[in-house]
C-alpha atoms as a PDB file:
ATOM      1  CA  UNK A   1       3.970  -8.871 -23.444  1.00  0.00           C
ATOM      2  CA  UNK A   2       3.867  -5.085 -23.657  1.00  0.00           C
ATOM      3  CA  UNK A   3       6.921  -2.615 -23.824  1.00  0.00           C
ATOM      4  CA  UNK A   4       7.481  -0.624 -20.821  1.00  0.00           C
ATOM      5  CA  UNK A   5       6.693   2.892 -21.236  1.00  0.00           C
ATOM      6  CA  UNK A   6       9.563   5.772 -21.068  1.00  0.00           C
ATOM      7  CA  UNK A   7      10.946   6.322 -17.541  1.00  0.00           C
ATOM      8  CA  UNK A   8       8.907   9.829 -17.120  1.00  0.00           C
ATOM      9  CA  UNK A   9      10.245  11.288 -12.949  1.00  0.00           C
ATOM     10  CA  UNK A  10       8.207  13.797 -12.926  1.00  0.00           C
ATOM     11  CA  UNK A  11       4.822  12.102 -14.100  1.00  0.00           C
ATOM     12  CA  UNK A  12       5.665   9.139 -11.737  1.00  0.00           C
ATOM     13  CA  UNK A  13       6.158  11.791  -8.930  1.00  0.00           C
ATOM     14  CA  UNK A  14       2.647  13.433  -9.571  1.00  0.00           C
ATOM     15  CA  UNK A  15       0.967   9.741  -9.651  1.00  0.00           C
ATOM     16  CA  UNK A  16       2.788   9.209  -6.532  1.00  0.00           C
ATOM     17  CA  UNK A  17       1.858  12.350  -4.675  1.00  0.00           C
ATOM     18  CA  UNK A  18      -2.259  11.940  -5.493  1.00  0.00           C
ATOM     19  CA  UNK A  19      -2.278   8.373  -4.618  1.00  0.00           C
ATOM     20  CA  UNK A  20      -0.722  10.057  -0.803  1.00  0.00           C
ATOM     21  CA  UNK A  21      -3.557  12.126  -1.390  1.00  0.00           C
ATOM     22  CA  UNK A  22      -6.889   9.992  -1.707  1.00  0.00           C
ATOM     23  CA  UNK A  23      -5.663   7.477   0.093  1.00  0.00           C
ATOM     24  CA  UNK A  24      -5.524  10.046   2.810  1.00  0.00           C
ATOM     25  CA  UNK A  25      -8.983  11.151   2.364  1.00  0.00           C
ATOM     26  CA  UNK A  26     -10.007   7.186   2.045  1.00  0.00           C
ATOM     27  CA  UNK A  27      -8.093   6.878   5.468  1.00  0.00           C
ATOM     28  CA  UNK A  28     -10.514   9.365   7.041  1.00  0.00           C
ATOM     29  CA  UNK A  29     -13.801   7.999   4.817  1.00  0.00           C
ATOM     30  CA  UNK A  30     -13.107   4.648   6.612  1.00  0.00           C
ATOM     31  CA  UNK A  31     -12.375   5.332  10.540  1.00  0.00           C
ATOM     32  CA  UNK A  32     -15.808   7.661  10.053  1.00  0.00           C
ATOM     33  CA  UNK A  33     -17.659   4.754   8.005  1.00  0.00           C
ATOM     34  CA  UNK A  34     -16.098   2.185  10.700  1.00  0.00           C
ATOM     35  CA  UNK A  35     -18.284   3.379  13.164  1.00  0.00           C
ATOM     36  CA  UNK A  36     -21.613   2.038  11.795  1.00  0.00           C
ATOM     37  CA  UNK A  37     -20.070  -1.280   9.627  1.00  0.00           C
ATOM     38  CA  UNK A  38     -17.768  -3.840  10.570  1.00  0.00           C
ATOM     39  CA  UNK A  39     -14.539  -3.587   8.788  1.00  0.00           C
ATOM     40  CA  UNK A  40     -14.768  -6.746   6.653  1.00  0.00           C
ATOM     41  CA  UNK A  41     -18.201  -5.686   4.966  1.00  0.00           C
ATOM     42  CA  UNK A  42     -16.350  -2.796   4.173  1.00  0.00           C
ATOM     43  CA  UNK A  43     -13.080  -4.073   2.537  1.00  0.00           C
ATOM     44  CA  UNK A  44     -15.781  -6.332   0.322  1.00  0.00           C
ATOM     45  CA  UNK A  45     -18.036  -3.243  -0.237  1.00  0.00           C
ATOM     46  CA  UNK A  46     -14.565  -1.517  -1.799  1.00  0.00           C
ATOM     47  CA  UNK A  47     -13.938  -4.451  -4.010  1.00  0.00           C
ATOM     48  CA  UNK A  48     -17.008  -4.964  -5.662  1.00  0.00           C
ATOM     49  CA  UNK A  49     -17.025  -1.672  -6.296  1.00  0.00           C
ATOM     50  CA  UNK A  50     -13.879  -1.374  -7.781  1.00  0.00           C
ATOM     51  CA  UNK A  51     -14.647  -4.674  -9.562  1.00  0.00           C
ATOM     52  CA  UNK A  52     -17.534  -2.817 -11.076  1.00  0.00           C
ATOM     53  CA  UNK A  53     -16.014   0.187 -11.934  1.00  0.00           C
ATOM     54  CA  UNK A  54     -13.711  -2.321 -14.193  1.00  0.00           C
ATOM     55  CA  UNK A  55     -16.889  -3.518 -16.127  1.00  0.00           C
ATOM     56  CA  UNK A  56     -16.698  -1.177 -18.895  1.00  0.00           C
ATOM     57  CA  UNK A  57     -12.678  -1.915 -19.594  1.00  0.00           C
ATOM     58  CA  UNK A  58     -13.803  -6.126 -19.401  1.00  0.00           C
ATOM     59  CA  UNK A  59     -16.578  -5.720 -22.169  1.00  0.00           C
ATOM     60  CA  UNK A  60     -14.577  -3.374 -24.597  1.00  0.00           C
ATOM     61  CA  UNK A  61     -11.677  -5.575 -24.273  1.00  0.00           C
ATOM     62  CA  UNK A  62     -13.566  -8.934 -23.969  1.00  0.00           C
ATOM     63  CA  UNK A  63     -11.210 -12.504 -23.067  1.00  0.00           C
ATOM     64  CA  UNK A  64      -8.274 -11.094 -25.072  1.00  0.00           C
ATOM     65  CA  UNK A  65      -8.057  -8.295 -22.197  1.00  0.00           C
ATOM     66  CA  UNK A  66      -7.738 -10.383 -19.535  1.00  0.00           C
ATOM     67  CA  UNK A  67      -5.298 -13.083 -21.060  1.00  0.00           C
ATOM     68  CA  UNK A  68      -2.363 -13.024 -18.759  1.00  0.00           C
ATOM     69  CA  UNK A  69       1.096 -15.524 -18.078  1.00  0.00           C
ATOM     70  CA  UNK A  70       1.481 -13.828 -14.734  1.00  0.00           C
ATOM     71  CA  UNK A  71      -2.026 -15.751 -12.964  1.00  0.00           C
ATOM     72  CA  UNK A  72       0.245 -16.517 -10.220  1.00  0.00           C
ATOM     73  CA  UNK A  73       1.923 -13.123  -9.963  1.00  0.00           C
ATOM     74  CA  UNK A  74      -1.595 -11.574 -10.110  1.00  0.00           C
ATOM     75  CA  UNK A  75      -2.308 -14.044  -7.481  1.00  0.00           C
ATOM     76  CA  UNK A  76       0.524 -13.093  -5.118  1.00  0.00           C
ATOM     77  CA  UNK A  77      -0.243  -8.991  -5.778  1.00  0.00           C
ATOM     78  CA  UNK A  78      -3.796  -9.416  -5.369  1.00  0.00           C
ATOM     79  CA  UNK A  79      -3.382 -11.638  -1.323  1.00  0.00           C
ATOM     80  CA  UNK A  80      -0.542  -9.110  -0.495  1.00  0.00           C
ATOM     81  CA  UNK A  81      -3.149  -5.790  -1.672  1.00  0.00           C
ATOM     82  CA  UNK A  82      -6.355  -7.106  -0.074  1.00  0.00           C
ATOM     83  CA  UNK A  83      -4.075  -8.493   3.184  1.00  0.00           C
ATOM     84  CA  UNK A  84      -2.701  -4.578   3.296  1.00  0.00           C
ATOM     85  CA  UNK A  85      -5.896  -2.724   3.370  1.00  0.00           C
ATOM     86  CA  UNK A  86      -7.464  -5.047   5.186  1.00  0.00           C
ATOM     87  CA  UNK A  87      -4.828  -4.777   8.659  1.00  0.00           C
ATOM     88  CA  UNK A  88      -4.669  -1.282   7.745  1.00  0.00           C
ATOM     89  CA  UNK A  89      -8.361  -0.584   8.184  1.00  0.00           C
ATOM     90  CA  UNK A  90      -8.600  -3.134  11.191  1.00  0.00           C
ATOM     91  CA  UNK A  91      -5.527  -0.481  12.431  1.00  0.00           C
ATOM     92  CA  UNK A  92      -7.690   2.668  11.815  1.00  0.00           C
ATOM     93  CA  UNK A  93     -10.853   1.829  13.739  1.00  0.00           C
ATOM     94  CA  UNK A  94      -8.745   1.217  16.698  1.00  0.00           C
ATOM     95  CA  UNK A  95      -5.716   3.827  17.185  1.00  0.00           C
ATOM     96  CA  UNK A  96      -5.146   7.217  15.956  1.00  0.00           C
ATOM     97  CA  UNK A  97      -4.690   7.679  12.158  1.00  0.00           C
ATOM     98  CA  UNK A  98      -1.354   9.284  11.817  1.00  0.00           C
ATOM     99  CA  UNK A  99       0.394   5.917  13.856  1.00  0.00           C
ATOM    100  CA  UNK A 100      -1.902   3.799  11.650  1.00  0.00           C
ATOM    101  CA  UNK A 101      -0.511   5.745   8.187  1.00  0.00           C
ATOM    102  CA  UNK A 102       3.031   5.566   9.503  1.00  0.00           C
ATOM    103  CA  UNK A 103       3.146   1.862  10.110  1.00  0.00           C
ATOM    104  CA  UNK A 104       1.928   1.229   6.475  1.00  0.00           C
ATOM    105  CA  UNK A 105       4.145   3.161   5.265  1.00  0.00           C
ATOM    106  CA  UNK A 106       7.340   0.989   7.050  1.00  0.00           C
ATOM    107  CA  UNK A 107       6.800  -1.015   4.010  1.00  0.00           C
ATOM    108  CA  UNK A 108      10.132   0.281   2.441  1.00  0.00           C
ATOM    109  CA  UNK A 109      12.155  -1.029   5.062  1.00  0.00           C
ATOM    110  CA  UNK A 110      10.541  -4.018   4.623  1.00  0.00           C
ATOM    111  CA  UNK A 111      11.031  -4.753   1.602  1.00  0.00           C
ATOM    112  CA  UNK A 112      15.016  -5.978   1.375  1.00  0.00           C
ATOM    113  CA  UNK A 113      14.102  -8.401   3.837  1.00  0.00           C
ATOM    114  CA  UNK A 114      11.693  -9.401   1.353  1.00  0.00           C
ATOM    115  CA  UNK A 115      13.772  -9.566  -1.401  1.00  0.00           C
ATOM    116  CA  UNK A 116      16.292 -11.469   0.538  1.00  0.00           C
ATOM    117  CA  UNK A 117      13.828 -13.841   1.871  1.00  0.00           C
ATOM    118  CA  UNK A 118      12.277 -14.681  -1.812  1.00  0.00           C
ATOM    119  CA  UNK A 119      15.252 -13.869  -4.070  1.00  0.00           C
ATOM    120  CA  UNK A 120      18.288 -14.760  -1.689  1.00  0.00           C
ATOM    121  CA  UNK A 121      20.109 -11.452  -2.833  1.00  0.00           C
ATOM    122  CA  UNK A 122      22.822 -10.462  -0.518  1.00  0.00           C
ATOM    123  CA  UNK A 123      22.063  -6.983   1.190  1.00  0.00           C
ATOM    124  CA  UNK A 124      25.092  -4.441   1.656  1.00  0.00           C
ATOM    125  CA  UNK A 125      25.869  -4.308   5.701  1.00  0.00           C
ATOM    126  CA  UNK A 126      25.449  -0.038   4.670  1.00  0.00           C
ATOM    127  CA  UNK A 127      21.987  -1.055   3.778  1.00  0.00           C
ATOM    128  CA  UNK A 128      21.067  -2.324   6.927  1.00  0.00           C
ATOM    129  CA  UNK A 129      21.931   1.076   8.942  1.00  0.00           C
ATOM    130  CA  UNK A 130      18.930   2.787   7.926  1.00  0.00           C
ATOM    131  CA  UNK A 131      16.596   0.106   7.973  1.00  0.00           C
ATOM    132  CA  UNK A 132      17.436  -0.244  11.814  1.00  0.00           C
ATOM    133  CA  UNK A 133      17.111   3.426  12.124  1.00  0.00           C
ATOM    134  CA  UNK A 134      13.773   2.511  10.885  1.00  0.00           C
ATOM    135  CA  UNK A 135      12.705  -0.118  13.142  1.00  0.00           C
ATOM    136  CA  UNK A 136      13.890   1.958  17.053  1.00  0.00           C
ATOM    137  CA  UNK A 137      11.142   4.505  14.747  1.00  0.00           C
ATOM    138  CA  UNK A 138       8.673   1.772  14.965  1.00  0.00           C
ATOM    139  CA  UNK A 139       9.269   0.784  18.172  1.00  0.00           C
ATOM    140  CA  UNK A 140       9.260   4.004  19.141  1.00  0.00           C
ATOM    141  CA  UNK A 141       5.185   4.382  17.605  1.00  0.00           C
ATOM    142  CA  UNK A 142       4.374   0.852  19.398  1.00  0.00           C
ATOM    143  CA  UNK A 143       5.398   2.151  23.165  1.00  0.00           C
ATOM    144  CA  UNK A 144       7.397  -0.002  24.523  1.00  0.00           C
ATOM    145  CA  UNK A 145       6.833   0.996  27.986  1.00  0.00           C
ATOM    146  CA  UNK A 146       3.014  -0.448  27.362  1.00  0.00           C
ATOM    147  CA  UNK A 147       1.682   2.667  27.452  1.00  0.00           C
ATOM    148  CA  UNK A 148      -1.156   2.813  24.699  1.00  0.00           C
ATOM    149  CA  UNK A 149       0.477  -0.069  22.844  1.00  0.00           C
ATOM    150  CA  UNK A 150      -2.314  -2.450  21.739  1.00  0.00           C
ATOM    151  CA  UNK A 151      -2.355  -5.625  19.288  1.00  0.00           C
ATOM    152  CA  UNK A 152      -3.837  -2.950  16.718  1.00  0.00           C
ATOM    153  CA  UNK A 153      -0.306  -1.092  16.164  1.00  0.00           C
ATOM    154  CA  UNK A 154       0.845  -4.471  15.712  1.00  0.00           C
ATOM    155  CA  UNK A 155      -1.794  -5.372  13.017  1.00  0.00           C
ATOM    156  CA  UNK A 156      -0.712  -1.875  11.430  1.00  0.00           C
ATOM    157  CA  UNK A 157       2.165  -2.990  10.919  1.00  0.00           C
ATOM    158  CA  UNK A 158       0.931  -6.235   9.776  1.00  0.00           C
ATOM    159  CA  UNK A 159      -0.038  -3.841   6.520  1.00  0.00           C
ATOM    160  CA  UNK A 160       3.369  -2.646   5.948  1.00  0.00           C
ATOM    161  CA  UNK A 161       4.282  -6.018   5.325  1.00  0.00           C
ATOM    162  CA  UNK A 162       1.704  -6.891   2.766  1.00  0.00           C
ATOM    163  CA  UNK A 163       2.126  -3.783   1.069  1.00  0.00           C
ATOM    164  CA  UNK A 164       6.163  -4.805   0.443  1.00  0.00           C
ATOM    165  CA  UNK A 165       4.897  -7.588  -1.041  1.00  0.00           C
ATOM    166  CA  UNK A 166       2.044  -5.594  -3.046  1.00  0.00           C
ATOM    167  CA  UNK A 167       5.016  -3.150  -3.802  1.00  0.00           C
ATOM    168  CA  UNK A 168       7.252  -5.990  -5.563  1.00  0.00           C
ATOM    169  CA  UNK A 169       4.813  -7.440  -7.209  1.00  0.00           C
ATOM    170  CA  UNK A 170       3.319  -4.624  -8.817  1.00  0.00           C
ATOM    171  CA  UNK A 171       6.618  -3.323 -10.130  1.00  0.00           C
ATOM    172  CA  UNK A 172       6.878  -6.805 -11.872  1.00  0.00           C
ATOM    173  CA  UNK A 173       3.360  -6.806 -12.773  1.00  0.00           C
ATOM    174  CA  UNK A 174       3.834  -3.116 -14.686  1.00  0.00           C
ATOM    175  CA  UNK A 175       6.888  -4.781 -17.067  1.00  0.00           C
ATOM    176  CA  UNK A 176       4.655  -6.716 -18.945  1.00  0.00           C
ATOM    177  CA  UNK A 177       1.318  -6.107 -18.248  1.00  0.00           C
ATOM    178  CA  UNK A 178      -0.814  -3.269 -18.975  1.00  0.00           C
ATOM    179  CA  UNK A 179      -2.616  -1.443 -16.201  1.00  0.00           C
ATOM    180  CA  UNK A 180      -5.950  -2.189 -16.504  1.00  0.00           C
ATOM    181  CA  UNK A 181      -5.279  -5.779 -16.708  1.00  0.00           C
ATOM    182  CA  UNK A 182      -3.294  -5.484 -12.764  1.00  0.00           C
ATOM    183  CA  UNK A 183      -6.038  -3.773 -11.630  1.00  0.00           C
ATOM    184  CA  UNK A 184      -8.862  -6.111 -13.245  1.00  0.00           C
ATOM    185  CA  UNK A 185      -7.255  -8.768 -11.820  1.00  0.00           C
ATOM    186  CA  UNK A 186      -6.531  -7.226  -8.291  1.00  0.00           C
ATOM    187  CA  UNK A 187     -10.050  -6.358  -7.661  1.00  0.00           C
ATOM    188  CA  UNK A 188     -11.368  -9.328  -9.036  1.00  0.00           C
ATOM    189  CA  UNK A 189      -9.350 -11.851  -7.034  1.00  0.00           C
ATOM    190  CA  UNK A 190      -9.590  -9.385  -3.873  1.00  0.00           C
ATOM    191  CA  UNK A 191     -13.466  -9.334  -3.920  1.00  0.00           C
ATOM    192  CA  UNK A 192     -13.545 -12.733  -3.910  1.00  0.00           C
ATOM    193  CA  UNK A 193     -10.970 -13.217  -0.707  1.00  0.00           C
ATOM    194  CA  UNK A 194     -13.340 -10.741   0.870  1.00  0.00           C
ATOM    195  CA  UNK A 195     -16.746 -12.284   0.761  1.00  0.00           C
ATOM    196  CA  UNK A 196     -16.346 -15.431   3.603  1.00  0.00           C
ATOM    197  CA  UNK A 197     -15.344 -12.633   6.270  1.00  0.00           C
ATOM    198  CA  UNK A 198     -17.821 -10.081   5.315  1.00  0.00           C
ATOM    199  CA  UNK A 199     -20.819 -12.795   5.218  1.00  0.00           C
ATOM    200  CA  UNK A 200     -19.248 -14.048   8.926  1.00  0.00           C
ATOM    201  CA  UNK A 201     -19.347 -10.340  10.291  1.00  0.00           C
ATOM    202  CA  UNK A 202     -22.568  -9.241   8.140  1.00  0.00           C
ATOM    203  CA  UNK A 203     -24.764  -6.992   9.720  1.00  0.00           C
ATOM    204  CA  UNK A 204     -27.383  -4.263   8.587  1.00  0.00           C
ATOM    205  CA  UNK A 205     -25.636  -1.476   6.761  1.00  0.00           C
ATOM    206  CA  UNK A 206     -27.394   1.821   7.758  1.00  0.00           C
ATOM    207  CA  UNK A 207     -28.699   4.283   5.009  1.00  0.00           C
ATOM    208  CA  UNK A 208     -25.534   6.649   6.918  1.00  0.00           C
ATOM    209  CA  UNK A 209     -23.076   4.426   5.447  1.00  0.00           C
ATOM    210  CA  UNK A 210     -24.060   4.171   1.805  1.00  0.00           C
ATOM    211  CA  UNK A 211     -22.950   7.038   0.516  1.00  0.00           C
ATOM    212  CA  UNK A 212     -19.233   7.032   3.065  1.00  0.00           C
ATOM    213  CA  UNK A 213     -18.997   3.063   1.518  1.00  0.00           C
ATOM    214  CA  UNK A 214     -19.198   4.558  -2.124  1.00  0.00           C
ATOM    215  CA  UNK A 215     -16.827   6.801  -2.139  1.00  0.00           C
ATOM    216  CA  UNK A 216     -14.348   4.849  -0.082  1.00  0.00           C
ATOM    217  CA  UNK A 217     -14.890   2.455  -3.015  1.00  0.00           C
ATOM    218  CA  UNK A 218     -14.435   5.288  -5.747  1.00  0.00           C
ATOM    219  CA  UNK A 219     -10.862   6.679  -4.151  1.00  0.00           C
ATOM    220  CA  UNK A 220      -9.740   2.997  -3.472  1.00  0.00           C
ATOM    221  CA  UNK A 221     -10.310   2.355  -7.196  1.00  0.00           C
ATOM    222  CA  UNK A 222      -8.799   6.022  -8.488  1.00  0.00           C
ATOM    223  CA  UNK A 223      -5.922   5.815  -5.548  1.00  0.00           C
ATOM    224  CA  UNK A 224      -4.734   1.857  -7.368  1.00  0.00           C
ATOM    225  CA  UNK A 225      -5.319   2.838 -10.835  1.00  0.00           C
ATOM    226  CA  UNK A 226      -2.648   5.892  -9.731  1.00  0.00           C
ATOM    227  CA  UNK A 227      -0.385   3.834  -7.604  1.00  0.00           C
ATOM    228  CA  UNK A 228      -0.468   1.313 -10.515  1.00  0.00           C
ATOM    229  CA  UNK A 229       0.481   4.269 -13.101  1.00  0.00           C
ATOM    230  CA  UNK A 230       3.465   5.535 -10.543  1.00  0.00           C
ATOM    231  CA  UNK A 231       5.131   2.479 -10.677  1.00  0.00           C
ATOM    232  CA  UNK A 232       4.850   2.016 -14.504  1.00  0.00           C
ATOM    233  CA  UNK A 233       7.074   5.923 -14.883  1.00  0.00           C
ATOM    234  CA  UNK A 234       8.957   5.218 -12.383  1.00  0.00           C
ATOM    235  CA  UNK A 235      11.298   3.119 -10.047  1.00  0.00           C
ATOM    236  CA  UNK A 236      10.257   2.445  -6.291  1.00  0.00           C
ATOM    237  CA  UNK A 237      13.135   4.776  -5.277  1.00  0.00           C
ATOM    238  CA  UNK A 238      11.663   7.474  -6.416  1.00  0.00           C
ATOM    239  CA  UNK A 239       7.548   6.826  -5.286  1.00  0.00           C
ATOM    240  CA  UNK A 240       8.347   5.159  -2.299  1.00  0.00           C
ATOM    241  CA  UNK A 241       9.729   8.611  -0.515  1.00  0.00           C
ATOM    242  CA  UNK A 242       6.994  10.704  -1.728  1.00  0.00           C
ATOM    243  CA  UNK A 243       4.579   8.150  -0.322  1.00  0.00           C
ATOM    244  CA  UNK A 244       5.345   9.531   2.853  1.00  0.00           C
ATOM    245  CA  UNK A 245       3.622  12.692   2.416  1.00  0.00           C
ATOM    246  CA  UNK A 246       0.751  10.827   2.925  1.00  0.00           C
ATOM    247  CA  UNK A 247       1.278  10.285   6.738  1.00  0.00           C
ATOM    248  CA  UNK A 248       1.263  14.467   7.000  1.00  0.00           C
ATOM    249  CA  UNK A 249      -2.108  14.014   4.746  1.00  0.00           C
ATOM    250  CA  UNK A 250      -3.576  11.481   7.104  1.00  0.00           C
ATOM    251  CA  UNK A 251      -2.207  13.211  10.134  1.00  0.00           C
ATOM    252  CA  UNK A 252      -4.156  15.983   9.350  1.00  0.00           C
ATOM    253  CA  UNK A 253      -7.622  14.606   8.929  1.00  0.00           C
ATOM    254  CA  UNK A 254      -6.906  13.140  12.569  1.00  0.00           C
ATOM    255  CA  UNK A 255      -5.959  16.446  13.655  1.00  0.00           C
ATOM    256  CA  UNK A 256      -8.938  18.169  12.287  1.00  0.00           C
ATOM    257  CA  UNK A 257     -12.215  15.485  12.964  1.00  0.00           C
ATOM    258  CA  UNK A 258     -10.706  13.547  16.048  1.00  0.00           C
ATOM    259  CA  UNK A 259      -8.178  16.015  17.362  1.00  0.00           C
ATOM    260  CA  UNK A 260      -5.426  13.065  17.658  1.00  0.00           C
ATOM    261  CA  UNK A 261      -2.231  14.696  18.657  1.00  0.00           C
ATOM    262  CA  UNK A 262       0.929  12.460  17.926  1.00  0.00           C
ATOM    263  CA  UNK A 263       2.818  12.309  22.038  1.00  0.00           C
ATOM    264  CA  UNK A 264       6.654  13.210  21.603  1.00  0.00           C
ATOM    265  CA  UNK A 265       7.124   9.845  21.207  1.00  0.00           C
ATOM    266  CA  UNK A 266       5.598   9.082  18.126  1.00  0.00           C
ATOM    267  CA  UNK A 267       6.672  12.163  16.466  1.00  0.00           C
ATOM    268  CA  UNK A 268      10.079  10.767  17.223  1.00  0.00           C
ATOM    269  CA  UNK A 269       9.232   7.489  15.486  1.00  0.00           C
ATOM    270  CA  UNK A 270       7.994   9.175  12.523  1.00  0.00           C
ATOM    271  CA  UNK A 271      10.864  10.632  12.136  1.00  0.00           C
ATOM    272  CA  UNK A 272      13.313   8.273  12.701  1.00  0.00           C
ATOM    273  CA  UNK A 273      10.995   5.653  10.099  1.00  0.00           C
ATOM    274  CA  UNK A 274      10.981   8.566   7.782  1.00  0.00           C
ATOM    275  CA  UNK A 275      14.186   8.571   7.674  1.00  0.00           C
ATOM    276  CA  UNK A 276      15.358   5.353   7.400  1.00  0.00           C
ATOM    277  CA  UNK A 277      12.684   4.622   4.974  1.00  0.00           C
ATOM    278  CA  UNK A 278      14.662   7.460   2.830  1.00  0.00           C
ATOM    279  CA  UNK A 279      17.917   6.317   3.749  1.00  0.00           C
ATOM    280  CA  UNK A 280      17.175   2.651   2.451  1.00  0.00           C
ATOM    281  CA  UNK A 281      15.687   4.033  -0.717  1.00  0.00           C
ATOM    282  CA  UNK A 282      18.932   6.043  -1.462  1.00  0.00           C
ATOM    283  CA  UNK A 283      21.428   3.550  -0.983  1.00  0.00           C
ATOM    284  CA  UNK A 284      18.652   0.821  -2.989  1.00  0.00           C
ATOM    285  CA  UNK A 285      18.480   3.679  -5.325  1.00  0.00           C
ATOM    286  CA  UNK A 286      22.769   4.300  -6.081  1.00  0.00           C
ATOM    287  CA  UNK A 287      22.497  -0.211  -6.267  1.00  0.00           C
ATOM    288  CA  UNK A 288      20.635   0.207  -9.048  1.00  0.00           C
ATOM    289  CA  UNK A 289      22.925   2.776 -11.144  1.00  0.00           C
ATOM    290  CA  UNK A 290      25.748   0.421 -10.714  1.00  0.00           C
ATOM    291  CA  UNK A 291      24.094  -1.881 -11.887  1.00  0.00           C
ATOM    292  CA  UNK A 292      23.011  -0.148 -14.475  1.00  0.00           C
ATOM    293  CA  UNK A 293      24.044  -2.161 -17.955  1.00  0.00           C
ATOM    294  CA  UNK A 294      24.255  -5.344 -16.044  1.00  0.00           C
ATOM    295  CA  UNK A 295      21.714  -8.168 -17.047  1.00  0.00           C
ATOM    296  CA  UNK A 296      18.735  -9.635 -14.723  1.00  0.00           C
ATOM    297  CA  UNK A 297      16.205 -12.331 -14.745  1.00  0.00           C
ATOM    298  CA  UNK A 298      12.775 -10.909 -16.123  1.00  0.00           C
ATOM    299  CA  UNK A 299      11.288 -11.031 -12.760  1.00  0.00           C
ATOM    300  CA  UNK A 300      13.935 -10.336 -10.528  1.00  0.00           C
ATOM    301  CA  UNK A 301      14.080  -7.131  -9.187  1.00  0.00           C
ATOM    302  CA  UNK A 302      16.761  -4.801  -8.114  1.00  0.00           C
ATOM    303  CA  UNK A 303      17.781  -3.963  -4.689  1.00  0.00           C
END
């Protein structure tokens, strides 16, 4: 067990912000890269990589490093990560990146239904005004009139799912385990759930991709070890808004290589997920100062 670091805003905020960032920039690495490899050699390609980049860390630290209670928990993080990135890529090499970025990041509004699903906490009726808001957003991206709606926007949102569940778990992860250790275990476990579908969709990877595959593997690795580190200074409250900067981030890169446009439509969605994303992080976040002084369970967390 390890002693939670100081709540630090501001430094949580920054980790926040540059996560949005490269995972922006990975965003565009991958719809480019997507182009000459399937999609599950590269999801394995990023986890090896990452696994590698976490050699150094496993020899200083040897077996003591990796000593954990939480196997399961790591388990749990580690299907709900890889399960994330890989809808959310499947979602970028099919539809345009800003409706791909903004269906991840419904996870917020998914997540009370987690916790009430898992932890059978009662929600506040209040609570469930913005998280509708939400969801007319996200039907809003997905067309209902048919009109470019495909199985792809529902796959994106397949990733805002996941990453609620990634989202819990790491927060529990980060009470009592050190970073390194998350991440070890995250990469490890995910490289291994990636293999069977990249060695059933294998095909030649072209000299063109090497270099794309590297550093998608390089800003995964930097953008968890920073997402990680945001959640250990501070709540979800206060990351999980910020984390919407990188739909503007990702919108851009769509703008400028593949001149995607958002229709009226889905800038109305984005907005309305936007802000009933922030609206159900407010009223999570005024929960948790009442309940401030008030004992919990180790592993439960607050809504």
């Amino acid at each position: 067990m390890i002693s939670s670091p100081t709540q630090n805003i501001g430094l949580g905020a920054f980790y926040a912000l540059a996560t949005a960032l490269i995972m922006s920039v990975a965003a565009a690495l991958i719809k480019y890269t997507a182009m000459l490899v399937s999609i599950e050699i590269i999801v394995a390609a990023q986890y090896v990589i990452c696994a590698v980049f976490m050699l150094p860390w496993l020899l200083r630290k040897g077996i003591q490093g990796v000593k954990t209670e939480k196997l399961s928990l790591h388990i749990i993080r580690a299907l709900c990560g890889w399960a994330c990135f890989y809808t959310y890529y499947l979602a970028i090499a099919h539809i345009p990146l800003v409706d791909a970025a903004l269906l991840r990041n419904a996870a917020p509004l998914c997540v009370p239904f987690l916790i009430l699903l898992v932890y059978r906490i009662h929600i506040a009726w209040i609570r469930w005004i913005p998280i509708a808001i939400g969801f007319i957003g996200i039907g809003l991206i997905l067309k209902p009139d048919g009109n470019a709606l495909s199985v792809w926007h529902l796959i994106g949102f397949g990733s805002a799912i996941t990453l609620a569940g990634s989202i819990l778990s790491t927060r529990m992860l980060t009470r009592s385990e050190p970073t390194n250790r998350v991440l070890f275990y995250y990469f490890g476990l995910s490289a291994i759930a990636s293999t069977p579908l990249a060695i059933l969709n294998w095909q030649p990877i072209p000299v063109a991709a090497l270099l794309p595959m590297l550093l998608i593997g390089l800003s995964i690795w930097l953008t968890m070890w920073l997402y990680t580190q945001a959640y250990l200074y501070a709540k979800a409250s206060v990351i999980s808004p910020i984390s919407y900067c990188g739909v503007v981030f990702t919108g851009f890169w769509g703008w400028y290589f593949w001149d995607h446009i958002p229709d009226w439509l889905s800038l109305a969605g984005v907005i309305l997920v936007v802000s009933g994303g922030m609206g159900s992080l407010l009223l999570g976040s005024q929960a948790e100062k009442r309940e401030a002084g008030l004992s919990k369970a180790p592993d439960k967390p607050s809504v």
